[in-house]
N, C-alpha and C. Protein backbone atom coordinates (compact mmCIF):
# COMPACT_ATOMS: atom_id res chain seq x y z
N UNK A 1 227.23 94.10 299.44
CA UNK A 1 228.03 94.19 300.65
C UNK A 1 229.13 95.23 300.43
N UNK A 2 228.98 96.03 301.28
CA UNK A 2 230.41 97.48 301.16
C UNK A 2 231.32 96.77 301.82
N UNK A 3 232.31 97.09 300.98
CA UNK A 3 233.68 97.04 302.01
C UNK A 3 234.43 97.75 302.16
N UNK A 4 235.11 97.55 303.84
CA UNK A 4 235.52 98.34 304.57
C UNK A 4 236.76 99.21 304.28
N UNK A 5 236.99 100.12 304.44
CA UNK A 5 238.18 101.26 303.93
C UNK A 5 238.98 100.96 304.67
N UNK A 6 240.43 100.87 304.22
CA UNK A 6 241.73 100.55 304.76
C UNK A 6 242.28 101.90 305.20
N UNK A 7 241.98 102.86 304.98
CA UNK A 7 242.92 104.82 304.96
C UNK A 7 242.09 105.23 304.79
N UNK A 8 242.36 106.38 305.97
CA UNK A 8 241.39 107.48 306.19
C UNK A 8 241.91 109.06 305.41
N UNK A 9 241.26 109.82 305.30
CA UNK A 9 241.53 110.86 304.81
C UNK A 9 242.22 111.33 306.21
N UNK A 10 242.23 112.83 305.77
CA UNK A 10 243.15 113.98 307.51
C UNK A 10 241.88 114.77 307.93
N UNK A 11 240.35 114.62 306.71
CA UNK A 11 239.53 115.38 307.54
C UNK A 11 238.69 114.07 308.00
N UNK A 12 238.74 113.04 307.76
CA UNK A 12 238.06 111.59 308.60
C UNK A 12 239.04 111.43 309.69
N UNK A 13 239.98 111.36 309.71
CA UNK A 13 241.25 111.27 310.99
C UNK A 13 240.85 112.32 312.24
N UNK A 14 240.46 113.28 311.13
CA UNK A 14 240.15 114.69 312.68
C UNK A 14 238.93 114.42 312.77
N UNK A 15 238.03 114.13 313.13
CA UNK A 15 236.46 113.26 313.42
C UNK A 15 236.58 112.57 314.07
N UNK A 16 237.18 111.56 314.05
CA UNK A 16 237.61 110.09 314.25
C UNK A 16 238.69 110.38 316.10
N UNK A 17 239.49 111.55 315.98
CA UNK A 17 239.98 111.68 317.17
C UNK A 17 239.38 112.88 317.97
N UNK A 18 238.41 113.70 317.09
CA UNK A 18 237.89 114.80 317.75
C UNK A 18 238.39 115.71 318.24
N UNK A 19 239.59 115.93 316.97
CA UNK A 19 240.21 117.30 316.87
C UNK A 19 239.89 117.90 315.70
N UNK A 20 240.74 119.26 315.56
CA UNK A 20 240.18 120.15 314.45
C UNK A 20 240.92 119.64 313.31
N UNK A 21 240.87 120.13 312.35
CA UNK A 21 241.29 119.80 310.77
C UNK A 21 242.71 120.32 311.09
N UNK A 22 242.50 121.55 311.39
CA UNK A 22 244.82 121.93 311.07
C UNK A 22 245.39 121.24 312.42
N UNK A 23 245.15 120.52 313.69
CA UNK A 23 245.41 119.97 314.58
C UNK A 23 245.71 118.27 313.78
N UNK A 24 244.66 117.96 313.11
CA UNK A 24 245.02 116.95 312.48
C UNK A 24 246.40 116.91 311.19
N UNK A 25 246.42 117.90 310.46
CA UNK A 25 247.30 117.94 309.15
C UNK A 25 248.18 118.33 309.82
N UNK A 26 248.43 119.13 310.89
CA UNK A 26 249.96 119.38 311.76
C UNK A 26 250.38 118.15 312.36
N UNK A 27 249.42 117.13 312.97
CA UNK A 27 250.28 115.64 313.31
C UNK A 27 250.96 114.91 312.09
N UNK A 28 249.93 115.05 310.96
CA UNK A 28 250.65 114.50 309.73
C UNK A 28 251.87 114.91 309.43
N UNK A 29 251.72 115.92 309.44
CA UNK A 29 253.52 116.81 308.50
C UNK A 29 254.57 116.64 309.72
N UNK A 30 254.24 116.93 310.58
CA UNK A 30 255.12 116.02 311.79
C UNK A 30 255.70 114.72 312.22
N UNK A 31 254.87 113.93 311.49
CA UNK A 31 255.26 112.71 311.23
C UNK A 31 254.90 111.86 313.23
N UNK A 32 253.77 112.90 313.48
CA UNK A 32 253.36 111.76 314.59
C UNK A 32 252.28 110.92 314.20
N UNK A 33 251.74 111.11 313.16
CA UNK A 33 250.76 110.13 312.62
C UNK A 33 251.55 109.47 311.36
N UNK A 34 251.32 108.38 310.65
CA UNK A 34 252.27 107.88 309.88
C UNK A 34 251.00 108.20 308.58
N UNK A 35 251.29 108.76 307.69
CA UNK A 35 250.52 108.66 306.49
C UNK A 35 251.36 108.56 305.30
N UNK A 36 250.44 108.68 303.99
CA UNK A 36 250.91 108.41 302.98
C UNK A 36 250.71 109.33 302.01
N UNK A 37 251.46 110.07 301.00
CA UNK A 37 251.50 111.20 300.41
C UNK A 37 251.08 110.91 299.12
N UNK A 38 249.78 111.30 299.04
CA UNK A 38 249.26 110.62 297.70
C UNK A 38 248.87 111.64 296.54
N UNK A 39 249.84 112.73 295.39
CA UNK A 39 249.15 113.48 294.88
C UNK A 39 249.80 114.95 295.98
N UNK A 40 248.41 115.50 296.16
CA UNK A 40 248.37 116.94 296.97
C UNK A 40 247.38 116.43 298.33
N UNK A 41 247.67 114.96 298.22
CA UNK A 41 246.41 114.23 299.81
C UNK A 41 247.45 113.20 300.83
N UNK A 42 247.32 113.34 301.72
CA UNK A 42 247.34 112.51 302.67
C UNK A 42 246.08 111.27 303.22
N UNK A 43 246.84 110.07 303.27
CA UNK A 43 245.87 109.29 303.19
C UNK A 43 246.51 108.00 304.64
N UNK A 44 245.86 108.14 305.37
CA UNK A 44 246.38 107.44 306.90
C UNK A 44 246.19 106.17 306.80
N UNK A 45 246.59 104.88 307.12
CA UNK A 45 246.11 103.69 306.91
C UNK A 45 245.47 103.34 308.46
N UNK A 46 244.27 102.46 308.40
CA UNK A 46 243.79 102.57 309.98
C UNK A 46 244.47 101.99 310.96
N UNK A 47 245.27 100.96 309.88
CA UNK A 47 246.59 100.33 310.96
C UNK A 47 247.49 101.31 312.14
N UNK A 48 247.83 102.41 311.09
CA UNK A 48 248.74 103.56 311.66
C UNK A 48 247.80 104.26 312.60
N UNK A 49 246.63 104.35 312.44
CA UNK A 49 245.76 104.99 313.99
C UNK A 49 245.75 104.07 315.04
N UNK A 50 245.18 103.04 314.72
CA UNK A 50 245.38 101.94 315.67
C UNK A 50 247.05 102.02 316.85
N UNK A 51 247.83 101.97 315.79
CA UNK A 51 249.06 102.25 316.59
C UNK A 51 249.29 103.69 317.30
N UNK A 52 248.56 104.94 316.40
CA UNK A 52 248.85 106.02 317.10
C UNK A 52 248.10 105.79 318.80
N UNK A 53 246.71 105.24 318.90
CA UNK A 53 246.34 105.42 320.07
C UNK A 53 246.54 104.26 321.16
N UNK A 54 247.40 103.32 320.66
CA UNK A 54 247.75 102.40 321.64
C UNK A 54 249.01 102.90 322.31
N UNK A 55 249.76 103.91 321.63
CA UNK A 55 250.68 104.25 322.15
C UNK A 55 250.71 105.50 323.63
N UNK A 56 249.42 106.46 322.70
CA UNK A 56 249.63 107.26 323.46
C UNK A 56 248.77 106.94 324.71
């Protein structure tokens, strides 16, 4: 049984909303998506998408 991923990458995030890759890493560094700075990666938790699109 797989289990399910808690954080998405910024190129699964841009898939996932069906935008481009630098459309996605520009919401990150902006801080309209909430992620987590892991290393030289950003890593989104799905909680924080969940909230990005209930909002908007």
């Amino acid at each position: 049984m797989e289990k399910e991923r808690r954080v998405l990458t910024v190129k699964e995030l841009a898939v996932e909303l069906g935008i481009s890759l630098n459309l996605a890493y520009r919401q990150v560094r902006e801080g309209n998506i909430y992620a987590v700075r892991c290393g030289d990666r950003y890593l989104i938790p799905k909680a924080a998408l969940d909230k990005y699109l209930s909002v908007k």
